[in-house]
PDB file of N, CA and C in Angstrom:
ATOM      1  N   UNK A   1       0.818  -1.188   0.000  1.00  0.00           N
ATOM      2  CA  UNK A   1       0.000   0.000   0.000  1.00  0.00           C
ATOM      3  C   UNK A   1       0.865   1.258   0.000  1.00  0.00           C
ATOM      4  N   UNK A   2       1.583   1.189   1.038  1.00  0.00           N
ATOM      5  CA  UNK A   2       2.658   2.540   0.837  1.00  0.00           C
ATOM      6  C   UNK A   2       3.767   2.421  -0.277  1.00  0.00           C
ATOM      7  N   UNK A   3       3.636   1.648  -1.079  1.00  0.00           N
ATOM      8  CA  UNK A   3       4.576   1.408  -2.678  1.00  0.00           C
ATOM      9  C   UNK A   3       3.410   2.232  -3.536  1.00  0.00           C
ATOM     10  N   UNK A   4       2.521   2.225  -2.969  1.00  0.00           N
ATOM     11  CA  UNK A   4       1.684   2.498  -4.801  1.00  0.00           C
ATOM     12  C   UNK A   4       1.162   3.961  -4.235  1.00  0.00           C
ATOM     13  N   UNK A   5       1.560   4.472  -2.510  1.00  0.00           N
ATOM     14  CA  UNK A   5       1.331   5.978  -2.648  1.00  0.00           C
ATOM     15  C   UNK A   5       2.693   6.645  -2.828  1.00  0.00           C
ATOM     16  N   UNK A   6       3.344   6.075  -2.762  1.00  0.00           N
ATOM     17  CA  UNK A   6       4.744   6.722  -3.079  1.00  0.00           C
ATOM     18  C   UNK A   6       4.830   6.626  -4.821  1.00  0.00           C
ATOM     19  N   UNK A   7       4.635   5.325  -5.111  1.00  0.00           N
ATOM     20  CA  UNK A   7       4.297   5.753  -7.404  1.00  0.00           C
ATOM     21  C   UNK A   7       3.630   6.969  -7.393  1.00  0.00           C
ATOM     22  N   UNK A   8       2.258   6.878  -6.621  1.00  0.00           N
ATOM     23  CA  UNK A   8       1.435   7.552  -7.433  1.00  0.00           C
ATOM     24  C   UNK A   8       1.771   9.000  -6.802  1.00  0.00           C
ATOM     25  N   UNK A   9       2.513   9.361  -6.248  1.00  0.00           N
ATOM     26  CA  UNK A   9       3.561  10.589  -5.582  1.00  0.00           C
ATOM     27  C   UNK A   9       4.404  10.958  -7.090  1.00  0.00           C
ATOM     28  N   UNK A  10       5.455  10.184  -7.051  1.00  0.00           N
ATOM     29  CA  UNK A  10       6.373  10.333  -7.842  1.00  0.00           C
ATOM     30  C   UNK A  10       5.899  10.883  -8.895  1.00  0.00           C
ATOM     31  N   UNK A  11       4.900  10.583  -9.809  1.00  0.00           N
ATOM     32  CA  UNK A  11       4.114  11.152 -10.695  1.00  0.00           C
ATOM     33  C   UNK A  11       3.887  12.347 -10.632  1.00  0.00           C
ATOM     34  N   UNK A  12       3.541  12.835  -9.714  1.00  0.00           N
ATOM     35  CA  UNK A  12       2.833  14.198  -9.463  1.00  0.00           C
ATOM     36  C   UNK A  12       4.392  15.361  -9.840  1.00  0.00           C
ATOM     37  N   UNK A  13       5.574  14.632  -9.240  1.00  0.00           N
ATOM     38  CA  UNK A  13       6.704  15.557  -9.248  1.00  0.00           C
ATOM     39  C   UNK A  13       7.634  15.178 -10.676  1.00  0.00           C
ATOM     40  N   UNK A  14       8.334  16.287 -10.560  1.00  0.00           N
ATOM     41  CA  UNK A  14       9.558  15.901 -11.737  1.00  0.00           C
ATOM     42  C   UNK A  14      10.645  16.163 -10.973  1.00  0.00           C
ATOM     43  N   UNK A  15      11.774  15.917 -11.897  1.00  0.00           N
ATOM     44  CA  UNK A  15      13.149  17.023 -11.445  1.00  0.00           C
ATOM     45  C   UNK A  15      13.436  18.267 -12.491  1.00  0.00           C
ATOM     46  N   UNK A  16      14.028  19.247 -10.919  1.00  0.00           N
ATOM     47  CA  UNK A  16      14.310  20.352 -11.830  1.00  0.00           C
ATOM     48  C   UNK A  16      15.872  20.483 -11.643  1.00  0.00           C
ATOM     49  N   UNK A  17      16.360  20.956 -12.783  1.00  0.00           N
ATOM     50  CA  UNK A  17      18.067  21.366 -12.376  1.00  0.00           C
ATOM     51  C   UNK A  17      18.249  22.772 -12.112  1.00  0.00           C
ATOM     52  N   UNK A  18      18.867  23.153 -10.715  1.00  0.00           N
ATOM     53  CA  UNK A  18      18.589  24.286 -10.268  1.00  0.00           C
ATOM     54  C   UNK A  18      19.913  24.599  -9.883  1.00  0.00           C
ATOM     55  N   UNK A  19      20.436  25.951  -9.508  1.00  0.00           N
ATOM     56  CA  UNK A  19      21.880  26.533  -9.365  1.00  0.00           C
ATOM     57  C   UNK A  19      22.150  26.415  -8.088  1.00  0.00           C
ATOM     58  N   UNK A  20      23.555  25.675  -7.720  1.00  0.00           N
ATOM     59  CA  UNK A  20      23.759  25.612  -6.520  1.00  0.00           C
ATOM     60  C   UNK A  20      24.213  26.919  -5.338  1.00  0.00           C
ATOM     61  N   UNK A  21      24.853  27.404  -6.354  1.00  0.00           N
ATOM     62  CA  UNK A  21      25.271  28.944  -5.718  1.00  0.00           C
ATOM     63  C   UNK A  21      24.759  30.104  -6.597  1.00  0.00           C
ATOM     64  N   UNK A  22      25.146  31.180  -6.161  1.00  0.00           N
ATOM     65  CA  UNK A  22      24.580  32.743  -6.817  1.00  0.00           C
ATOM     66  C   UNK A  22      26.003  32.413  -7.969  1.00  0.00           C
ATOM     67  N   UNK A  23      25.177  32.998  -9.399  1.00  0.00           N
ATOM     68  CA  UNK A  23      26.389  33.019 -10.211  1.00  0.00           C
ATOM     69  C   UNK A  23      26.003  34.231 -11.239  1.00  0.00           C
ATOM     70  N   UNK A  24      27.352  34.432 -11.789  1.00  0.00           N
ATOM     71  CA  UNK A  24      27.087  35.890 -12.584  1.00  0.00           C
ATOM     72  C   UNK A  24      26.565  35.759 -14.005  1.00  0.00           C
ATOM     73  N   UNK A  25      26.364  36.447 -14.651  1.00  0.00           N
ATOM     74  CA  UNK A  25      26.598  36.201 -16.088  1.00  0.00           C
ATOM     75  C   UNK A  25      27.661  35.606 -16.938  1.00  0.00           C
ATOM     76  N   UNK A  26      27.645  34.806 -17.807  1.00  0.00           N
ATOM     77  CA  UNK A  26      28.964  34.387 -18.440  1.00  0.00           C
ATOM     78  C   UNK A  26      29.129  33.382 -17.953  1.00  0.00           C
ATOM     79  N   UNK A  27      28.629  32.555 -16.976  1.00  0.00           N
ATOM     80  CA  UNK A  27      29.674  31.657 -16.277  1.00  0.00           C
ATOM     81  C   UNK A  27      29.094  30.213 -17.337  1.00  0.00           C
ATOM     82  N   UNK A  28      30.357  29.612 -17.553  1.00  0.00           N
ATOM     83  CA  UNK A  28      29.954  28.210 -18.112  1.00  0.00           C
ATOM     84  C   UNK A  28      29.941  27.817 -17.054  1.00  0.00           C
ATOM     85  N   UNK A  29      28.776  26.625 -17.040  1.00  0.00           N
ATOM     86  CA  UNK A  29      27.942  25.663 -16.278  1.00  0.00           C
ATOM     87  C   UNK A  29      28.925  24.598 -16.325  1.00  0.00           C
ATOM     88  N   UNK A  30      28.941  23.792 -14.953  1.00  0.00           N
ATOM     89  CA  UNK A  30      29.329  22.429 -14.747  1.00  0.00           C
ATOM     90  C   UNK A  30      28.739  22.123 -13.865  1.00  0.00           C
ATOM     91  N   UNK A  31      28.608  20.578 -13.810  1.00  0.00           N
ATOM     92  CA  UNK A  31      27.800  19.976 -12.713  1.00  0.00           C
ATOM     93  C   UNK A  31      28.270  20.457 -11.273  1.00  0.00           C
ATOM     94  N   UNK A  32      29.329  20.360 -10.735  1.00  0.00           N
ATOM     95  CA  UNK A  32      29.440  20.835  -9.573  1.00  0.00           C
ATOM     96  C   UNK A  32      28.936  22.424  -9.042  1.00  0.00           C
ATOM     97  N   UNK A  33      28.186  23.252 -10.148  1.00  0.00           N
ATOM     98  CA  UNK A  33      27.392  24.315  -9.963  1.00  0.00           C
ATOM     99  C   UNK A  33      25.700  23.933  -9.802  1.00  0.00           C
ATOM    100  N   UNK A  34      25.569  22.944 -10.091  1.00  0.00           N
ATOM    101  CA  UNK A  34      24.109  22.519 -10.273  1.00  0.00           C
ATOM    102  C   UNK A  34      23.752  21.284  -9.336  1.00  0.00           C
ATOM    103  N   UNK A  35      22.514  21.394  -9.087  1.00  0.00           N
ATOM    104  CA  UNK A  35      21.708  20.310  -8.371  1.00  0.00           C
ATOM    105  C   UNK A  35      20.122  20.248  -9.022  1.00  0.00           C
ATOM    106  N   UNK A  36      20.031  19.250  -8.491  1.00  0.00           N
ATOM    107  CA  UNK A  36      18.121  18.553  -9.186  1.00  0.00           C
ATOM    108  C   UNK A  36      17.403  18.086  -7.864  1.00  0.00           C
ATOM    109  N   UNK A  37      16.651  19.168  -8.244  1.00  0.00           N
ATOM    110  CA  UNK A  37      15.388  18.883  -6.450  1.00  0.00           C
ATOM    111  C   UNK A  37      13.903  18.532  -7.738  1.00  0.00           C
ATOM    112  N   UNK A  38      13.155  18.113  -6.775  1.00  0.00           N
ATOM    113  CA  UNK A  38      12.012  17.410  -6.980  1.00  0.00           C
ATOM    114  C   UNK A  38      10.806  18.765  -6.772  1.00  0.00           C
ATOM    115  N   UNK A  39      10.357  18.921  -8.475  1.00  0.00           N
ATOM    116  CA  UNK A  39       9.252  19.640  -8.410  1.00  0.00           C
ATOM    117  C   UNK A  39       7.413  19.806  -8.637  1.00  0.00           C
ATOM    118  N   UNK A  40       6.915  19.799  -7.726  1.00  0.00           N
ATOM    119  CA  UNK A  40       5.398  19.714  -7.872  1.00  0.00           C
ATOM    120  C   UNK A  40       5.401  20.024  -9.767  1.00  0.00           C
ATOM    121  N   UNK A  41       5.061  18.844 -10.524  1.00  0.00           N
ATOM    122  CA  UNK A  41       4.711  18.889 -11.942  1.00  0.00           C
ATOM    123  C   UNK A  41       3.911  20.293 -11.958  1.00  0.00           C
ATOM    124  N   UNK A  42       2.800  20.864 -12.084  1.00  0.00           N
ATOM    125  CA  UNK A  42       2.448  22.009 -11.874  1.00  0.00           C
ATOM    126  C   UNK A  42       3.187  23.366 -11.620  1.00  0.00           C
ATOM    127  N   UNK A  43       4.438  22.880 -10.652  1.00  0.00           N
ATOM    128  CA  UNK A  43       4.957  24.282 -10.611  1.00  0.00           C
ATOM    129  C   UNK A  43       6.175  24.587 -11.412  1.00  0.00           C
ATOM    130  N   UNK A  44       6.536  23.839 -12.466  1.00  0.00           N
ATOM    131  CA  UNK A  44       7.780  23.101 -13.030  1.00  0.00           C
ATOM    132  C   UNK A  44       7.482  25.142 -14.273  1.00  0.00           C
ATOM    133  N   UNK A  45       9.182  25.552 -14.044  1.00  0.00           N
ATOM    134  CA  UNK A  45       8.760  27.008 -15.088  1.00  0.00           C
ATOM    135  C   UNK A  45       8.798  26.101 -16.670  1.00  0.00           C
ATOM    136  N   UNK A  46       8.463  27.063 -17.265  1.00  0.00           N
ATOM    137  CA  UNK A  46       8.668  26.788 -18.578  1.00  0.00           C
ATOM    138  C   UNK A  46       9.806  26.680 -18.793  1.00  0.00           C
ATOM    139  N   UNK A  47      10.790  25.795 -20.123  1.00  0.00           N
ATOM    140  CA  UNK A  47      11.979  25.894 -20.117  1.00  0.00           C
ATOM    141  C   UNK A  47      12.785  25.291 -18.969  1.00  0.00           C
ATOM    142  N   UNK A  48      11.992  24.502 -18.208  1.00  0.00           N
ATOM    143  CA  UNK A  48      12.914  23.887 -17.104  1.00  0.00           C
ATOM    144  C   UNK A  48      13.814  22.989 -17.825  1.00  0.00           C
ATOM    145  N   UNK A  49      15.037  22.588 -17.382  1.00  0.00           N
ATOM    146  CA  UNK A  49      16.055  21.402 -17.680  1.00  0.00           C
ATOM    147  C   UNK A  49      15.381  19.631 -16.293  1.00  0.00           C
ATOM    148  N   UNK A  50      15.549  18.825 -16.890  1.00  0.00           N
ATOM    149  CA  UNK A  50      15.618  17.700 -15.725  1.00  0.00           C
ATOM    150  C   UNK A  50      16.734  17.144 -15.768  1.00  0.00           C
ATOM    151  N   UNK A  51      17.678  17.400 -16.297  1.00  0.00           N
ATOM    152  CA  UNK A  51      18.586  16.644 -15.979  1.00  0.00           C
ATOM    153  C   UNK A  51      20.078  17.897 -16.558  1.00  0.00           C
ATOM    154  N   UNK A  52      20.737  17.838 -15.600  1.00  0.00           N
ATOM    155  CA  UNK A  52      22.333  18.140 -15.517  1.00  0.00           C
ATOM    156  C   UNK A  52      23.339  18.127 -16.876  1.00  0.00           C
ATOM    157  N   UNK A  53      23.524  17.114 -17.453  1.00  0.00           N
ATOM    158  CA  UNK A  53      23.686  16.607 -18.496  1.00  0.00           C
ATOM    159  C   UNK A  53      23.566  17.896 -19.364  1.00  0.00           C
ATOM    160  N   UNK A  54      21.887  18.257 -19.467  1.00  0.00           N
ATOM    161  CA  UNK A  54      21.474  19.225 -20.475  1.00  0.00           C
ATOM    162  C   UNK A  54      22.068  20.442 -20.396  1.00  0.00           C
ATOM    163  N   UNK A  55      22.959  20.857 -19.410  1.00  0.00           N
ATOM    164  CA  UNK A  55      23.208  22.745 -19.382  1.00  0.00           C
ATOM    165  C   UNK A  55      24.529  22.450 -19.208  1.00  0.00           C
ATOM    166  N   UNK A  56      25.026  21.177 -18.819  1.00  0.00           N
ATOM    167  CA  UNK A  56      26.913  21.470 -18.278  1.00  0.00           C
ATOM    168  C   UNK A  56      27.462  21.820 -19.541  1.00  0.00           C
ATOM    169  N   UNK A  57      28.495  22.951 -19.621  1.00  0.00           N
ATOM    170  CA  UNK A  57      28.921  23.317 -20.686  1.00  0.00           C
ATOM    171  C   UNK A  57      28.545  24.556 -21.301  1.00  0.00           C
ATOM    172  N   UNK A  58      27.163  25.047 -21.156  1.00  0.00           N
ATOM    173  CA  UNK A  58      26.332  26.200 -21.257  1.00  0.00           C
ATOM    174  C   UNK A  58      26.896  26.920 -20.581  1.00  0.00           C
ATOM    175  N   UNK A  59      26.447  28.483 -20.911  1.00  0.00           N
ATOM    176  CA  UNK A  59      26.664  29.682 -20.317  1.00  0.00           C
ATOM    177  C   UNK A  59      25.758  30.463 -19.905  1.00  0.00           C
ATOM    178  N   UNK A  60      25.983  31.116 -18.438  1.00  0.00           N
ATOM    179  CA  UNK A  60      24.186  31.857 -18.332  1.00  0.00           C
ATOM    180  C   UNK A  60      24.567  33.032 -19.265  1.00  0.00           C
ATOM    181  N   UNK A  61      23.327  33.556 -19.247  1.00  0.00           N
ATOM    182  CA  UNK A  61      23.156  34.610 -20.204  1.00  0.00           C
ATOM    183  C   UNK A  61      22.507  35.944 -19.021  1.00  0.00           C
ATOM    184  N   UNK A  62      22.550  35.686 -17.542  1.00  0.00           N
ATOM    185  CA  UNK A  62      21.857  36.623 -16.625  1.00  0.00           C
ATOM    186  C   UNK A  62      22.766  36.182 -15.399  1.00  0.00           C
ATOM    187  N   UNK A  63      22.444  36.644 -14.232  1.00  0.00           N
ATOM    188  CA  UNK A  63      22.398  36.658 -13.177  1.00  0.00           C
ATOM    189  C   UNK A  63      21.252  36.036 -12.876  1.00  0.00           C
ATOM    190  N   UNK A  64      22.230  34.326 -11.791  1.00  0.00           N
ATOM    191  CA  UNK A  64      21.127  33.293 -11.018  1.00  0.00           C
ATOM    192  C   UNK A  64      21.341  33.365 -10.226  1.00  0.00           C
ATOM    193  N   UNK A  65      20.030  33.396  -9.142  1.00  0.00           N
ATOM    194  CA  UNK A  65      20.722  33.313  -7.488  1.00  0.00           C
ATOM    195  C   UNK A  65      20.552  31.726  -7.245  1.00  0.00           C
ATOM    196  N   UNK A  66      21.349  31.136  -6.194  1.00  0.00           N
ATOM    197  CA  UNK A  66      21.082  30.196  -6.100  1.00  0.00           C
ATOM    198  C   UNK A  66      20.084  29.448  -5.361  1.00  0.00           C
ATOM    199  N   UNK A  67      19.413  28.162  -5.805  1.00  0.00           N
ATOM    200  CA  UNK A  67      18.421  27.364  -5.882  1.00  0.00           C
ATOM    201  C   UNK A  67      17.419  27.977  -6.991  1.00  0.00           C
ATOM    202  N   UNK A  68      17.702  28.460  -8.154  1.00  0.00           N
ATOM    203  CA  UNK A  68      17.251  28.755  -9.062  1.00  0.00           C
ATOM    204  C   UNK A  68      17.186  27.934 -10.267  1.00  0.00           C
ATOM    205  N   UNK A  69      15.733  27.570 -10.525  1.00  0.00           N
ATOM    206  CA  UNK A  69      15.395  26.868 -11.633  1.00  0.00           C
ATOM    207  C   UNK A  69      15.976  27.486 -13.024  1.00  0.00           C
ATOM    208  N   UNK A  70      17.152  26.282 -13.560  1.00  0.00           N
ATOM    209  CA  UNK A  70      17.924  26.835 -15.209  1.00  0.00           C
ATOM    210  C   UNK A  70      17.058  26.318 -16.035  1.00  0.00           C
ATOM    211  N   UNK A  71      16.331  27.880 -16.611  1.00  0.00           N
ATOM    212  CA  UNK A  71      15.808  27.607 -18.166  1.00  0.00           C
ATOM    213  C   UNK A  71      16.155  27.947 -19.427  1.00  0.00           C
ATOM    214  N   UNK A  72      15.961  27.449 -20.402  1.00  0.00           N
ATOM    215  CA  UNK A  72      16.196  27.471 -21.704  1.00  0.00           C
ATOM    216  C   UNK A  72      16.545  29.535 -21.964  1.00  0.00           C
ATOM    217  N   UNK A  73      16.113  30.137 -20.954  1.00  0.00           N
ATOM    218  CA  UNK A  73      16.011  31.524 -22.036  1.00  0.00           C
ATOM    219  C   UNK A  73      17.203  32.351 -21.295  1.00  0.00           C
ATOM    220  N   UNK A  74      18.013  31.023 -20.033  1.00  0.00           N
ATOM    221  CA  UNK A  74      18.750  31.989 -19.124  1.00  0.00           C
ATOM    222  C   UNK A  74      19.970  31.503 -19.837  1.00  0.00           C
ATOM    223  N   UNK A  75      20.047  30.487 -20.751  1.00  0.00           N
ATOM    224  CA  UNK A  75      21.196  30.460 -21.090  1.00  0.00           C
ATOM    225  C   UNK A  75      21.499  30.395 -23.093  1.00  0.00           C
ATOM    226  N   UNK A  76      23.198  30.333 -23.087  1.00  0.00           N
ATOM    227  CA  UNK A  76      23.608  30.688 -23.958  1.00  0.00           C
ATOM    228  C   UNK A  76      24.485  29.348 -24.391  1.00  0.00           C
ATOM    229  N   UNK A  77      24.453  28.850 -25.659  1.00  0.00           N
ATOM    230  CA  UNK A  77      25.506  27.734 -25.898  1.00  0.00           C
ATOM    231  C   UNK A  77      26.702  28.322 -26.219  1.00  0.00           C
ATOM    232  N   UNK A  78      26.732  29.872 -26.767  1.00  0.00           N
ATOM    233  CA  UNK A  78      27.810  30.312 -27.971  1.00  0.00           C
ATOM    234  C   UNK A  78      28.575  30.735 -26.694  1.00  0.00           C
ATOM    235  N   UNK A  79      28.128  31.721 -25.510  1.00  0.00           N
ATOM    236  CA  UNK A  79      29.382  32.011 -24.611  1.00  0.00           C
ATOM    237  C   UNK A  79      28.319  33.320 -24.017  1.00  0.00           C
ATOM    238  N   UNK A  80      28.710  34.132 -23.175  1.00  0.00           N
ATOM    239  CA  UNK A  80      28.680  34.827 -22.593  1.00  0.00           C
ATOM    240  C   UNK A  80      27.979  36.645 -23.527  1.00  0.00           C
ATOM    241  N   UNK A  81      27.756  36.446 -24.406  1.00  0.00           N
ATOM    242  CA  UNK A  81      27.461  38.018 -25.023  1.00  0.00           C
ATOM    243  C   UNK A  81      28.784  38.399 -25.459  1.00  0.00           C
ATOM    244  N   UNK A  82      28.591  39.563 -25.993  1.00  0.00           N
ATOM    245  CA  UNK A  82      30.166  40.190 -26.394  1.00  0.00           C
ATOM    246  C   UNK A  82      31.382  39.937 -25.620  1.00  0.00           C
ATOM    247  N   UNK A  83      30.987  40.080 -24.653  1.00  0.00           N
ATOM    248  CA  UNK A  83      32.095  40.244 -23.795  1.00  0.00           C
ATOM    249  C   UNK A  83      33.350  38.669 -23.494  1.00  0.00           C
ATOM    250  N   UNK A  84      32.592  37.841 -24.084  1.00  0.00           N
ATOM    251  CA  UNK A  84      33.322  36.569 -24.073  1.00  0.00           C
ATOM    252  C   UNK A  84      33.878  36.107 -25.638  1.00  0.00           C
ATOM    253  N   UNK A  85      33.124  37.064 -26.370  1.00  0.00           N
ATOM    254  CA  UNK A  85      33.643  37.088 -28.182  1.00  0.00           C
ATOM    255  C   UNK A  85      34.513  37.468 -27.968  1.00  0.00           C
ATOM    256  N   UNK A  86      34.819  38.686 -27.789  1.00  0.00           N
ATOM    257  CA  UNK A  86      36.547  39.670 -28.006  1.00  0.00           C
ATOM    258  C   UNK A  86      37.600  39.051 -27.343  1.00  0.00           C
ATOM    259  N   UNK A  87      38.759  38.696 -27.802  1.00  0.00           N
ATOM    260  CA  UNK A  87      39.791  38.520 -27.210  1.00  0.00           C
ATOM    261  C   UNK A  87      40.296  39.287 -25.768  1.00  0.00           C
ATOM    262  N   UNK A  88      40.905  38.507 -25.230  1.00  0.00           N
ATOM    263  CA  UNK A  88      41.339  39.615 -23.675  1.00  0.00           C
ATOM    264  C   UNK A  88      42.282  41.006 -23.900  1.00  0.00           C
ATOM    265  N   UNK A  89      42.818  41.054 -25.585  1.00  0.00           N
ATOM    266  CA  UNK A  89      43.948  42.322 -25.311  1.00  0.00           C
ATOM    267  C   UNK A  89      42.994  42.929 -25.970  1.00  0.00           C
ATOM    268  N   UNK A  90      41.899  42.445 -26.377  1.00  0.00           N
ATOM    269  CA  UNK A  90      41.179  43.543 -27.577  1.00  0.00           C
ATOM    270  C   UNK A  90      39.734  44.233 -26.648  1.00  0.00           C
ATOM    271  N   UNK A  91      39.377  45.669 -26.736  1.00  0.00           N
ATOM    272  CA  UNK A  91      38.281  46.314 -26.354  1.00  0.00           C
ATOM    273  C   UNK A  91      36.766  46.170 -27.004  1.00  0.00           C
ATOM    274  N   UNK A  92      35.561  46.212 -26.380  1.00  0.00           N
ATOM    275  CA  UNK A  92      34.596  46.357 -27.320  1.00  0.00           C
ATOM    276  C   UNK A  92      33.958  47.592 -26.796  1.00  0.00           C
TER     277      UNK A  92
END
């Protein structure tokens, strides 16, 4: 009996991948910045990630504080905005 309220639990939630610490803009993502807590399906944002995998390597594109749900619009695959295009001796 308590197996099939704990299934029918599990259902209700997902995972979300959320920021372990406050991080700035620019920062490429690695797992040791991220964690996955369990979210009421309903309250899940748009653009949520479930799994880790999906953002390590990514770059935010904002300022996350941490335990903040990473979505699709906070980040960047190419790098950081200008400021990670230009070389370090060169100005923009």
């Amino acid at each position: 009996m308590a197996s099939q309220t704990a299934a029918k639990s599990d259902k209700n939630y997902r995972n979300v991948v959320v920021t372990a610490t406050d991080l700035t803009f620019g920062t490429k993502l690695d797992k040791a910045m991220l964690r996955t807590v369990r979210y009421p399906k309903d309250a899940v944002p748009n653009g949520a990630y479930s799994s880790m995998d999906s953002v390590a390597g990514q770059t935010t594109k904002v300022f996350m504080s941490a335990r903040e749900p990473v979505t699709a619009i906070k980040l960047s695959s190419r790098g950081g905005g200008l400021s990670m295009l230009v070389r370090p001796s060169m100005r923009a």
